[in-house]
Protein backbone atom coordinates (compact mmCIF):
# COMPACT_ATOMS: atom_id res chain seq x y z
CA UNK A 1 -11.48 15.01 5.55
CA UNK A 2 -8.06 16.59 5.55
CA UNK A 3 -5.48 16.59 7.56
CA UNK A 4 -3.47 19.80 7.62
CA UNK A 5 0.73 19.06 7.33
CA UNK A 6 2.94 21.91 9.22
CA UNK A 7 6.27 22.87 7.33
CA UNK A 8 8.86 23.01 10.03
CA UNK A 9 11.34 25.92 8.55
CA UNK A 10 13.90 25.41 11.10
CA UNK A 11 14.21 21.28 10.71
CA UNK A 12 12.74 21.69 7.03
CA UNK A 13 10.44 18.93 7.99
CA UNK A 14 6.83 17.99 7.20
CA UNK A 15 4.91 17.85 10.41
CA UNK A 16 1.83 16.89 11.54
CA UNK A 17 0.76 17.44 15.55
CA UNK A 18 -1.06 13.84 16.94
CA UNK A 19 -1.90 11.96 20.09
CA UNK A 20 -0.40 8.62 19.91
CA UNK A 21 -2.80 6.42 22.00
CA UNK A 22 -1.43 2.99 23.29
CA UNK A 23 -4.17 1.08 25.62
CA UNK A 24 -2.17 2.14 28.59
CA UNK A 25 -0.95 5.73 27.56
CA UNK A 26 -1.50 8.87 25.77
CA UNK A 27 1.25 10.66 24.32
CA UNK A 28 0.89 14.42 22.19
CA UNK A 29 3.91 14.81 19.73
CA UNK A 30 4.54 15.64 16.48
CA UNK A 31 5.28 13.10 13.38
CA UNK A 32 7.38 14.03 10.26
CA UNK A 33 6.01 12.75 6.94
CA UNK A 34 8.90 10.75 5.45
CA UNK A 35 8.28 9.56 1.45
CA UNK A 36 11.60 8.19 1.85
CA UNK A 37 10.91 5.64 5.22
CA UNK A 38 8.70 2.28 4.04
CA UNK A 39 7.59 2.03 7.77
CA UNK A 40 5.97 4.45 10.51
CA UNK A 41 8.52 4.27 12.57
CA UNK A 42 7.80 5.42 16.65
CA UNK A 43 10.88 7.21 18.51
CA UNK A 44 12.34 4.85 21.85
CA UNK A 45 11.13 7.85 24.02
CA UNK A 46 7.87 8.53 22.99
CA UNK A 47 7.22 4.68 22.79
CA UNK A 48 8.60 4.43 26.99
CA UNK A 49 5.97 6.79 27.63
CA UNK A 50 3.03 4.53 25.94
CA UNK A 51 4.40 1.89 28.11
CA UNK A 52 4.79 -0.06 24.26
CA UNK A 53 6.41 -3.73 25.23
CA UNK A 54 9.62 -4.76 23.59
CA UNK A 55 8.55 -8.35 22.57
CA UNK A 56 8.23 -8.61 18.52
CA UNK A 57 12.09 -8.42 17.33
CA UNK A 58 11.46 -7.41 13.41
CA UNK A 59 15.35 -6.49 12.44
CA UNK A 60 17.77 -3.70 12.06
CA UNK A 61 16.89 -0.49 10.15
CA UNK A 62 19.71 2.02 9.04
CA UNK A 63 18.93 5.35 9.34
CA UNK A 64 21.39 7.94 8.85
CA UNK A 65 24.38 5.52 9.03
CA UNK A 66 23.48 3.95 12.14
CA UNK A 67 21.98 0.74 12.66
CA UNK A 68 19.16 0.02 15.10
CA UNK A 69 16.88 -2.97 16.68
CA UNK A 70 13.84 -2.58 15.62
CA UNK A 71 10.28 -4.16 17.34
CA UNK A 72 6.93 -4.04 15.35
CA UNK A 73 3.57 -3.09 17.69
CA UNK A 74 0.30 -3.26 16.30
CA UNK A 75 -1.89 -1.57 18.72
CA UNK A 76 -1.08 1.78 18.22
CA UNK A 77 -3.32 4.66 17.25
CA UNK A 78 -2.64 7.94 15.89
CA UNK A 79 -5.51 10.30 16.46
CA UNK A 80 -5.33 13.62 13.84
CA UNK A 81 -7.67 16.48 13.97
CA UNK A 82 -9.09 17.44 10.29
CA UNK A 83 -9.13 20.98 9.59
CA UNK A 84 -12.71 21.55 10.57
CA UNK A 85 -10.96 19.98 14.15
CA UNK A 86 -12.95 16.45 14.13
CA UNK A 87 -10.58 13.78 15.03
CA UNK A 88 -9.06 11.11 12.28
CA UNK A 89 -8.04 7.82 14.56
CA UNK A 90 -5.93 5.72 12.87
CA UNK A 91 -4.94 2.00 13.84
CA UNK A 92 -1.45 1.17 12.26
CA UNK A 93 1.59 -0.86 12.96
CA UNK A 94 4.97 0.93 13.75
CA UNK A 95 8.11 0.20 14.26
CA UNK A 96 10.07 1.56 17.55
CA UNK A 97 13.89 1.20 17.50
CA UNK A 98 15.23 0.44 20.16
CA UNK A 99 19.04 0.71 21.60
CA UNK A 100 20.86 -2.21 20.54
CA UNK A 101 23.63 -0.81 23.39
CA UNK A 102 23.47 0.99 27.04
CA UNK A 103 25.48 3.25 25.58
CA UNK A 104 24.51 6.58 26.58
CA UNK A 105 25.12 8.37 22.88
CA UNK A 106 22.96 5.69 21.34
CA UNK A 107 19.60 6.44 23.69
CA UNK A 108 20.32 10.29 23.67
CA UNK A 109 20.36 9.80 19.48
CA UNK A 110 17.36 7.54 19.68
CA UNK A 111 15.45 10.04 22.18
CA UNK A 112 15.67 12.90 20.04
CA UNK A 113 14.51 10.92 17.30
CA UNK A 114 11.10 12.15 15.61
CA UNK A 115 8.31 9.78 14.99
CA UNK A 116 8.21 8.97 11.41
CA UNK A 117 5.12 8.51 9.13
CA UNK A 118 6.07 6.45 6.63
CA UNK A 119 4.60 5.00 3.38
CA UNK A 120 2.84 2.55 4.74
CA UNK A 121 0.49 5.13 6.29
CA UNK A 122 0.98 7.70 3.37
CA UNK A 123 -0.70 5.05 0.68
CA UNK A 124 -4.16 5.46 2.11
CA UNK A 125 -4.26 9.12 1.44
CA UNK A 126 -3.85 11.59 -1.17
CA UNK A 127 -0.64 13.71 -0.02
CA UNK A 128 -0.80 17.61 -1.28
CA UNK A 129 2.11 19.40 -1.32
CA UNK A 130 2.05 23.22 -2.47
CA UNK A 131 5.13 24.54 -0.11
CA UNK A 132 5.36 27.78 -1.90
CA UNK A 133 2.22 28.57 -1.16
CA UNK A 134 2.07 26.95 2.91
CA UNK A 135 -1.08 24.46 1.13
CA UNK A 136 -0.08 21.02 2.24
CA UNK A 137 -2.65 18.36 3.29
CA UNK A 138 -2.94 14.54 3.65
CA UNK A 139 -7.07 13.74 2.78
């Protein structure tokens, strides 16, 4: 089945829309494919709205020149729709990055964030990329 990616013209990003389901919660938002990220990374504000516990400390990522907490959950899933509109549920661990300050710069930052699909999701698909022509799939 195949998932169809959205180029975002105005951010330039790769997007795809999904439900992120946590077994409190659903959340609808979109996540930007990222070759470039190792992790699937979930944004602090869409991960306060799953109700996603702070408990498993996994380090500091940089990302952009900043440096964040980061916690790994493993009960999240990502449901896609295929383009013949079945849903694709996926079970995968993220990481959400948290605040490592009250400062109120840092959460507005972290907020804004998008939720980042990283390669560790990307490996178990074939990723097709045909921008010129809008043709760009994950199957």
């Amino acid at each position: 089945m195949k998932i169809k990616v959205i180029y975002d013209s105005k951010y330039e990003w790769l997007k795809i829309p999904s439900t992120f389901i946590s077994p409190t919660q659903k959340v609808y938002s979109f996540i930007v494919v990222d070759t470039g990220s190792p992790n699937t990374l979930l944004n602090y504000f869409d991960s306060r709205k799953l109700n996603i516990p702070f408990i498993n400390k996994s380090g500091i990522v940089s990302i952009g020149g900043n440096k964040y907490v980061s916690y790994s959950y493993e009960n999240l899933k990502i449901l896609f729709k295929s383009t013949e509109g079945k849903p694709i549920i996926e079970k995968i661990p993220v990481k959400i990055l948290r605040p490592s300050s009250s400062k109120i710069a840092e959460i507005e930052d972290l907020d804004v964030f998008p939720n980042i699909l990283g390669l560790d999701f990307l490996k178990k698909y074939k990723f097709s990329c045909d921008l010129k022509n809008n043709e760009i799939f994950l199957e």
